[in-house]
Protein backbone atom coordinates (compact mmCIF):
# COMPACT_ATOMS: atom_id res chain seq x y z
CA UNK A 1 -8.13 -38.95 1.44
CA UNK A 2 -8.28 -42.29 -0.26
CA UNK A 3 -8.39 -44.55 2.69
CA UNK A 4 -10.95 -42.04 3.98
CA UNK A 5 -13.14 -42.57 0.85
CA UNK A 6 -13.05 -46.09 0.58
CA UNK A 7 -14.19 -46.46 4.13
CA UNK A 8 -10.32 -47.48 5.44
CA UNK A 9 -10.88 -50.78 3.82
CA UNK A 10 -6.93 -51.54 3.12
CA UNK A 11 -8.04 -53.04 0.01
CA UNK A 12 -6.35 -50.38 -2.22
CA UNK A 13 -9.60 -50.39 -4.34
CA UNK A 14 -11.91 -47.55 -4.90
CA UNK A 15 -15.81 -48.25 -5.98
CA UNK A 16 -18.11 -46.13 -7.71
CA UNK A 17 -20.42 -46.61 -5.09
CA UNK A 18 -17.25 -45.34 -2.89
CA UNK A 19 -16.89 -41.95 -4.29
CA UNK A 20 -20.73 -41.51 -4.71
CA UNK A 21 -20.90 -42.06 -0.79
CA UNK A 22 -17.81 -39.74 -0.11
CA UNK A 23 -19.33 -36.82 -2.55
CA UNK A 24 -23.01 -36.99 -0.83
CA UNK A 25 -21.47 -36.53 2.76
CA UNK A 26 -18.78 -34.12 1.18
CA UNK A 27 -21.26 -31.71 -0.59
CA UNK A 28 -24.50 -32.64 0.30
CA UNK A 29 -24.38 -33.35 4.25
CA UNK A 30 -25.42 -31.69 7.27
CA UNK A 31 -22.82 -29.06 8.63
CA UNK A 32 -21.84 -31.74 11.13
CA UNK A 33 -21.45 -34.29 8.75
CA UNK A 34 -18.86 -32.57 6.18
CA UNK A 35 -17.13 -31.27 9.16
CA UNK A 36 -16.58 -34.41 10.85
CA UNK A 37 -15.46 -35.93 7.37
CA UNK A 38 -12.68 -33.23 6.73
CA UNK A 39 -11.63 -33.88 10.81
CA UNK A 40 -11.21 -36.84 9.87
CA UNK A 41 -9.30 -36.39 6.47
CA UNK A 42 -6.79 -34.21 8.81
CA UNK A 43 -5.80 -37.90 10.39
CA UNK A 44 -3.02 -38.10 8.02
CA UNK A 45 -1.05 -40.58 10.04
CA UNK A 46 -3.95 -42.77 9.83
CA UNK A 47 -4.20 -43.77 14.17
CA UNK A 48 -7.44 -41.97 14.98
CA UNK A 49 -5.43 -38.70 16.55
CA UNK A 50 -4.95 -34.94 14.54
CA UNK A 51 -1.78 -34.21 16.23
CA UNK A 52 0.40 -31.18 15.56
CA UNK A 53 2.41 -33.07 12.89
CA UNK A 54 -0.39 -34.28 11.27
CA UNK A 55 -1.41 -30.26 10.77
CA UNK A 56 1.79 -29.55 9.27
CA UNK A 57 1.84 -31.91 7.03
CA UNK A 58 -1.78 -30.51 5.81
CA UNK A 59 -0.25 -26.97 5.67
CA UNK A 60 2.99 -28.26 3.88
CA UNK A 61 0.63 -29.66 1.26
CA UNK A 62 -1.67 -26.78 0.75
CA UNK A 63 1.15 -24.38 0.14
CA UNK A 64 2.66 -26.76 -2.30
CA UNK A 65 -0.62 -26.65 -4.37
CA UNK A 66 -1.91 -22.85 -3.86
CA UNK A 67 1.78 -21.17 -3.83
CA UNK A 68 3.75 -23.94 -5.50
CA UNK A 69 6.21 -24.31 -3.31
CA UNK A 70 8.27 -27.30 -4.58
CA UNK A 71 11.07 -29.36 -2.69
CA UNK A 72 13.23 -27.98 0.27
CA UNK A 73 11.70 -24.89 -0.34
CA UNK A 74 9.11 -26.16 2.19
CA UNK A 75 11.24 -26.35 5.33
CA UNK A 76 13.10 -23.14 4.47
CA UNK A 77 13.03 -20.86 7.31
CA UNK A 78 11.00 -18.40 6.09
CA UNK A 79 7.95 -21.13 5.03
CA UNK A 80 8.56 -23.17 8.09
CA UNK A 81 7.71 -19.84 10.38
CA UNK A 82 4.71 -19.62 8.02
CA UNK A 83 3.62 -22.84 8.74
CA UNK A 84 3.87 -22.26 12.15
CA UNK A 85 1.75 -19.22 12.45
CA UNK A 86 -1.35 -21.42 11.05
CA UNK A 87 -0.52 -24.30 13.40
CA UNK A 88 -0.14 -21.64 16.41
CA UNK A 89 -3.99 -20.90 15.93
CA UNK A 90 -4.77 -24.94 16.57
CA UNK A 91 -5.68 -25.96 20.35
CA UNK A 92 -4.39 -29.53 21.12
CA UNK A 93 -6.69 -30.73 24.34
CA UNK A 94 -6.86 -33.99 24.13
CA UNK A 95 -4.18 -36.56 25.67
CA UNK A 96 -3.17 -39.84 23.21
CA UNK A 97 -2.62 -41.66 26.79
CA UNK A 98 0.05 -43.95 24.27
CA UNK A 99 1.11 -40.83 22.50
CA UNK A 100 3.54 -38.43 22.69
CA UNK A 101 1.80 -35.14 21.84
CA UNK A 102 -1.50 -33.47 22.24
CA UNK A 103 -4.10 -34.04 20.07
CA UNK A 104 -6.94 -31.94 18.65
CA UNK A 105 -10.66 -32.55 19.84
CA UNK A 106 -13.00 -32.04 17.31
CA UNK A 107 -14.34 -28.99 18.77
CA UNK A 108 -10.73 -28.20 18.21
CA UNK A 109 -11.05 -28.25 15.09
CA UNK A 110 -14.19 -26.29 14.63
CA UNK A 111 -12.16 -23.21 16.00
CA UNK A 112 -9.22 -23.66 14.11
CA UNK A 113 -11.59 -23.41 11.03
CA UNK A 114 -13.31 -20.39 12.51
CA UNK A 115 -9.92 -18.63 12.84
CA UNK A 116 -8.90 -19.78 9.49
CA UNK A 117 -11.52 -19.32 7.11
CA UNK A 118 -9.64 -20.11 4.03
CA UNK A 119 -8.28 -23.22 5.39
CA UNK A 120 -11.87 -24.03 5.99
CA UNK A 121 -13.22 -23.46 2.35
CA UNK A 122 -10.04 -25.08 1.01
CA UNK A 123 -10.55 -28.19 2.87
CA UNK A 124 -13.97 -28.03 1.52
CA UNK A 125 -13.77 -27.77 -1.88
CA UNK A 126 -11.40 -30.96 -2.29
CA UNK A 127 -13.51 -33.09 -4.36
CA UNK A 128 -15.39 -30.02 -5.92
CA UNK A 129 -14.50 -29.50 -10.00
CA UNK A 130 -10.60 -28.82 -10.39
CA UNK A 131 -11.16 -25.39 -11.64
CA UNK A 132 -9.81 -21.62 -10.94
CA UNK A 133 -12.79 -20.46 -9.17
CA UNK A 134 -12.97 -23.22 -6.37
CA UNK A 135 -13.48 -21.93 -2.93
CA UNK A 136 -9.53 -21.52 -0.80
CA UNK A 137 -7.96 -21.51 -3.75
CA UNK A 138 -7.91 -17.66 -5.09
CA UNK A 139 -4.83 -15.35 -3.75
CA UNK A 140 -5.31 -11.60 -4.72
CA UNK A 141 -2.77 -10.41 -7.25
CA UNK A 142 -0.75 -7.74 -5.00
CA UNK A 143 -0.16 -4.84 -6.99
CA UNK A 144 3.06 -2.51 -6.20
CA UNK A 145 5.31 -0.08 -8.16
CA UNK A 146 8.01 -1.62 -9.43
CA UNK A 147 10.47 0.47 -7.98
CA UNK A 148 8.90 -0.76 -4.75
CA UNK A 149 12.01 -3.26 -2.85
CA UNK A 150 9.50 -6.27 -2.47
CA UNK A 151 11.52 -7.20 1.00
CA UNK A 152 9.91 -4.15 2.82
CA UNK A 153 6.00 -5.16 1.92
CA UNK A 154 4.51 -7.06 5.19
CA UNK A 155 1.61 -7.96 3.36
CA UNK A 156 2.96 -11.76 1.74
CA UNK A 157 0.94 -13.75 -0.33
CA UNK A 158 0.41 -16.45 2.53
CA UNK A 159 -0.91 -13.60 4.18
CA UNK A 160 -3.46 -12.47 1.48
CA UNK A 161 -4.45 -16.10 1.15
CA UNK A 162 -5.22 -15.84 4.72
CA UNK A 163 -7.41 -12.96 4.85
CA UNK A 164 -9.09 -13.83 1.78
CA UNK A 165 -10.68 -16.54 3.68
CA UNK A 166 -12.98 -14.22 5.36
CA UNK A 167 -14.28 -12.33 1.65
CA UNK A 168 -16.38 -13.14 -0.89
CA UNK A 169 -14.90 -14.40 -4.25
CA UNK A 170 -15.17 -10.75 -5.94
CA UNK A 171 -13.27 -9.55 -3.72
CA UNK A 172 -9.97 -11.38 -4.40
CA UNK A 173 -9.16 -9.69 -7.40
CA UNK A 174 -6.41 -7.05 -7.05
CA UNK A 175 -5.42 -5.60 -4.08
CA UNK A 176 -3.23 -2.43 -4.92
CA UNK A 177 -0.63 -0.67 -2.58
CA UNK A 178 -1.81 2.81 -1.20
CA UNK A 179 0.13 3.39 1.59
CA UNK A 180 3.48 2.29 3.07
CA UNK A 181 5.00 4.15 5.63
CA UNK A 182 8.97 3.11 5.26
CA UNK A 183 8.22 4.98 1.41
CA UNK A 184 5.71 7.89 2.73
CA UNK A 185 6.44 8.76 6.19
CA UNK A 186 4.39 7.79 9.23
CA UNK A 187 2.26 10.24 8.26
CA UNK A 188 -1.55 10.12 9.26
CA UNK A 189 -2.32 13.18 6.39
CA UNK A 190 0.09 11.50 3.97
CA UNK A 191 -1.98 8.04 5.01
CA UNK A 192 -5.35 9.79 3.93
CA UNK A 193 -4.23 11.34 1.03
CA UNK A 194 -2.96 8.57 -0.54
CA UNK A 195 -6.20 6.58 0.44
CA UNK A 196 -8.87 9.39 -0.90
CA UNK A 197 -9.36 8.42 -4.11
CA UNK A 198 -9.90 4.50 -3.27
CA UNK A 199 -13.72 4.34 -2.71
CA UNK A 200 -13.55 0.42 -2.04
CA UNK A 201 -12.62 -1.32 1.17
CA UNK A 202 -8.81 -1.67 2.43
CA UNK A 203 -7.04 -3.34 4.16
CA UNK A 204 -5.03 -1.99 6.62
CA UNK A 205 -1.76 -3.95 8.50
CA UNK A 206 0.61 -3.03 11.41
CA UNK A 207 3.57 -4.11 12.19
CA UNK A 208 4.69 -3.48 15.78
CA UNK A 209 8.29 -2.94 17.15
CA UNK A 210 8.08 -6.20 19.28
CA UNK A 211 7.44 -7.74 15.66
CA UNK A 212 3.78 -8.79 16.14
CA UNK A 213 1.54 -8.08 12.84
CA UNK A 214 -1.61 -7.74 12.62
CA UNK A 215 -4.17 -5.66 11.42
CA UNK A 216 -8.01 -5.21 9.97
CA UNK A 217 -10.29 -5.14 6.87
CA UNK A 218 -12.18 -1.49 6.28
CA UNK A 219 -15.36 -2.09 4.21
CA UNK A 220 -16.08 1.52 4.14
CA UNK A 221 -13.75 4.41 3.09
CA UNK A 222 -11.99 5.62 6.08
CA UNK A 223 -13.62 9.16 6.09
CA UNK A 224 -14.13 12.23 9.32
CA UNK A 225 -17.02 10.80 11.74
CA UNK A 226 -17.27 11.45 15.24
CA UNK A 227 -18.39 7.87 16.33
CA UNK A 228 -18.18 4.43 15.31
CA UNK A 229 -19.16 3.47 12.20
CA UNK A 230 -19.02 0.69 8.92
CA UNK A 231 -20.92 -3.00 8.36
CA UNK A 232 -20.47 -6.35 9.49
CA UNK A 233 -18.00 -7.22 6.72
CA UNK A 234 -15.08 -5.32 8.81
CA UNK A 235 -12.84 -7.99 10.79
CA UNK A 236 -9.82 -8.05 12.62
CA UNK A 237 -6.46 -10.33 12.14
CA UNK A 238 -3.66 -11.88 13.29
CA UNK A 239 -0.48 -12.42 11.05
CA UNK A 240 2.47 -13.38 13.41
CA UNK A 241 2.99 -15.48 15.61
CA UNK A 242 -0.30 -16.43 15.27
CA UNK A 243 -2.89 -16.40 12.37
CA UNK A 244 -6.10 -15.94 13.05
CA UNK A 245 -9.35 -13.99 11.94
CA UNK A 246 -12.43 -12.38 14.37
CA UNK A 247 -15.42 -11.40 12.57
CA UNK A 248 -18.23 -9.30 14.31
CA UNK A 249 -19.95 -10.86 16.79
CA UNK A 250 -22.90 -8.67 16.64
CA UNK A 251 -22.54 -7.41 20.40
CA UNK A 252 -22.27 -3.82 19.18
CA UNK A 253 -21.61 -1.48 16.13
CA UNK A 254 -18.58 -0.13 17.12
CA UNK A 255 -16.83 -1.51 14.41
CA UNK A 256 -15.05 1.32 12.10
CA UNK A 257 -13.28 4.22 13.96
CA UNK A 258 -12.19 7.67 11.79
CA UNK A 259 -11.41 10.63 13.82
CA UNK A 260 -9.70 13.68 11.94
CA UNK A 261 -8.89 16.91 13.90
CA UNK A 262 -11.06 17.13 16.66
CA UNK A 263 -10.45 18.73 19.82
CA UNK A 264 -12.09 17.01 22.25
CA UNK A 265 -10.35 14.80 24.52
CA UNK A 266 -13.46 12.15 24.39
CA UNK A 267 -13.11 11.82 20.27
CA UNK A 268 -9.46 10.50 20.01
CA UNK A 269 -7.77 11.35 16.87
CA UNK A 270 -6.49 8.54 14.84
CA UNK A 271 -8.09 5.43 13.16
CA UNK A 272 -9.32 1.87 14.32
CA UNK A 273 -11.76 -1.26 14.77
CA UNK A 274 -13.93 -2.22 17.66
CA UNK A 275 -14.23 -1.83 21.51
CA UNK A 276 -14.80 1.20 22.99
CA UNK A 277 -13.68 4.94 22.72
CA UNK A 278 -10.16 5.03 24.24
CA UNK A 279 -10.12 1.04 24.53
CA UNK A 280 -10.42 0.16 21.07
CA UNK A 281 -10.05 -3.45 19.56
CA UNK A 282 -6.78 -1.76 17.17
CA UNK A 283 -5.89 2.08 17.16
CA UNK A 284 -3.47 4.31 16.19
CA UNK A 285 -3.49 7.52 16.78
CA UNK A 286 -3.14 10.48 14.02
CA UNK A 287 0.26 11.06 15.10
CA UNK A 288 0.94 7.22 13.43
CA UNK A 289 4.32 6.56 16.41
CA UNK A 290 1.60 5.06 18.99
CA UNK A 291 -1.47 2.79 19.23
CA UNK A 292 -3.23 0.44 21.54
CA UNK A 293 -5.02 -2.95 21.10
CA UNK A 294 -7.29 -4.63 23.68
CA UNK A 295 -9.76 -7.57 24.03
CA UNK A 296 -13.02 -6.78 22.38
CA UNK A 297 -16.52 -7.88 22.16
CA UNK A 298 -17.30 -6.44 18.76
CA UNK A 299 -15.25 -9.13 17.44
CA UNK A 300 -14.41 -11.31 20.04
CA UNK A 301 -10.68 -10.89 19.73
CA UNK A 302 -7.60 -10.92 22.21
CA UNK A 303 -5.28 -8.49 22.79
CA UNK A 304 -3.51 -8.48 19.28
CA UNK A 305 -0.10 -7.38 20.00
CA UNK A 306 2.00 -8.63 23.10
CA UNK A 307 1.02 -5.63 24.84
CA UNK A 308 -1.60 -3.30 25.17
CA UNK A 309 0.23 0.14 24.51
CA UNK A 310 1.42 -0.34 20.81
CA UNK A 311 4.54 1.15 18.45
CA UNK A 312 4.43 0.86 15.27
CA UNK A 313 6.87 0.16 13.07
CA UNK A 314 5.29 -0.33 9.86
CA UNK A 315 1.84 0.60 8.57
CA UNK A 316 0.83 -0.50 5.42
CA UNK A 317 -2.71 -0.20 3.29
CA UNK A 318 -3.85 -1.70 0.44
CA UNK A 319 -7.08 -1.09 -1.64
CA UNK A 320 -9.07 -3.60 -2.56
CA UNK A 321 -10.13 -3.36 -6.19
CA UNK A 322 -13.93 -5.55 -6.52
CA UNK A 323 -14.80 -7.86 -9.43
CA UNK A 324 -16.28 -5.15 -11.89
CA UNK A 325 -18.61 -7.68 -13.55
CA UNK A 326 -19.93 -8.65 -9.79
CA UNK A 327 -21.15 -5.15 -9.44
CA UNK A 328 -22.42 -4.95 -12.59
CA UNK A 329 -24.05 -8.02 -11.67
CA UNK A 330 -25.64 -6.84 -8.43
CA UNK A 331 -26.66 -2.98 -10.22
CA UNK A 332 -29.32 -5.31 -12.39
CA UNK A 333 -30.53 -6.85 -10.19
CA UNK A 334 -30.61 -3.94 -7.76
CA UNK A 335 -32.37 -2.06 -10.54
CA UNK A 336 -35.41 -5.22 -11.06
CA UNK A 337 -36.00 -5.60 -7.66
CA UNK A 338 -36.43 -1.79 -7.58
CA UNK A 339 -38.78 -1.87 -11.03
CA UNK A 340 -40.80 -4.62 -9.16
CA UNK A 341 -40.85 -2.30 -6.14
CA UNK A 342 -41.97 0.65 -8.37
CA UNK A 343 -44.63 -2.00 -9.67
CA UNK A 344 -45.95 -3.02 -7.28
CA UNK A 345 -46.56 0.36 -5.73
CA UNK A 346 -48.74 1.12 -8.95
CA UNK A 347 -50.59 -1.80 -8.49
CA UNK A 348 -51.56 -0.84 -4.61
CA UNK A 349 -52.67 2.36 -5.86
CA UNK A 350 -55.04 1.13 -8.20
CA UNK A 351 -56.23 -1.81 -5.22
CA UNK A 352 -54.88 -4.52 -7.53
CA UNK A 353 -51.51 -5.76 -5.73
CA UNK A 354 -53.10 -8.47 -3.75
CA UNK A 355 -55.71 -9.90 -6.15
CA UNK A 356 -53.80 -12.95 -6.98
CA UNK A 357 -52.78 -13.59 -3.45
């Protein structure tokens, strides 16, 4: 960052006039130019290459500051296969001919950021004010029983931080436990029972029995339909190996599935995001022991597990509990804008809406 900032002048001195020019291209650039400067801040090892090391050493340091992980913690087992699910979502195309490894392009880049959303807003809030509410910085308080063993929850905080990336700020708040099938059964009615009186968006993850997670965010309750339904703010994930996010792409709506006791072969029973009836983006069926996950359009996402045809062997759900004073926010202003609609209306009636336009 500091060589970056003073302009890799290797004088060890930073200007005013330094920092002024760092923060206009930081905050105020185009969407090329504050990329290109946080590429280049990923150089750590200073030779004009983002290599695979140079990654980890970002990661290292943004766990250190987000999760404060503090000495050899960092290179336990456990962080260091965390690490490596982040730096599993980086492509490496371009060839350091006097190098050793593969280094990443800056289109590269651009995807790993796509993927990783709150890596993204992280890296891009660096020289922003140093306080609580700056952007890739805001983990959701997980909220369990406490007679809940914490070793059986999939959902860790590195993975919250991850999947926060892709919400607003409002909704990192609290994200509470409703379902957990290695306490409730893999139980599709138990599942819906325990859901029914969350009216907010979940998030629901899988664990498969070749160890894969992954998983997707529900913006609407999941309630009986007989076709696709929900909003652009649902998304799929990856956990492990690999981390990465896919957002709708806006090909189609078939982005929420909910089926609940019908008979008809051509309305499959269960719950899921994206794709197409029987060839969904991530299913399970109601009986919870099988699933599938295939390529999709809706939101431009691989295969999620290693193969199609899925077993689970843990499903989890948490509710996601929204920033009461947000909505609170958002009802005035809902209720103006509708008192100016209201308005307005009157004035049309009486042929004086347009008379100052």
């Amino acid at each position: 960052m500091f060589d970056l900032v003073t302009q890799e002048r290797k004088d060890q001195r930073l200007t005013f006039e330094d920092l002024v020019d760092a923060k206009a291209t930081y905050e105020k650039g185009t969407k090329d130019e504050i990329e290109e400067f946080i590429f280049r801040l990923l150089d750590v090892s200073g030779d004009n290459f983002v290599g695979r090391s140079d990654l980890e050493t970002v990661m290292i340091a943004i766990f250190n500051d987000i999760l404060c992980i503090k000495g050899s913690e960092d290179r336990s087992c456990s962080h260091q296969d965390i690490f490596n699910i982040f730096l599993n979502a980086a492509n490496f195309s371009k060839h350091d001919e006097g190098g050793t490894e593969e280094t990443m392009s800056f289109e590269d880049f651009r995807s790993w950021c796509t993927h990783l959303p709150s890596v993204r807003k992280l890296l891009g809030s660096l020289l922003l004010s140093p306080d609580s509410g700056r952007p890739g910085y805001q983990i959701p308080k997980l909220l369990t029983s406490k007679a809940i063993d914490s070793n059986i929850i999939l959902l860790r905080k590195e993975y919250a931080w991850h999947i926060g990336g892709a919400l607003s700020h409002q909704d990192l708040e609290d994200w509470n436990l409703l379902y957990h099938s290695s306490l409730n059964g893999l139980s599709f009615n138990t599942f819906l029972g325990n859901i029914s009186n969350h009216a907010g968006p979940t998030v629901l993850i899988i664990k498969d029995k070749e160890g894969y997670i992954y998983g997707g965010y529900a913006s609407q309750p999941w309630e009986r339909h007989a076709d696709f339904y929900g909003d652009l703010k649902c998304f799929l994930f990856q956990l492990n190996p690999v981390a990465s996010i896919f957002r709708p792409t806006g090909a189609n709506n078939n982005l929420q599935w909910c089926a609940i006791n019908f008979s008809s072969e051509d309305i499959p029973n269960g719950i899921g995001f994206g794709g197409r009836v029987n060839h969904l983006g991530l299913f399970i069926s109601a009986n919870f022991d099988q699933g599938h996950t295939f390529s999709c359009t809706t939101f431009g996402s691989p295969c999620l597990s290693k193969t199609n045809r899925i077993l689970p062997e843990v499903i989890e759900c948490w509710g996601v509990t929204q920033d009461a004073t947000q909505d609170k926010n958002d009802a005035v202003k809902g209720t103006i804008l509708e008192r100016f609609k209201e308005d307005r209306n009157m004035l049309k009636m009486v042929g004086l809406a347009n008379s100052s336009e």
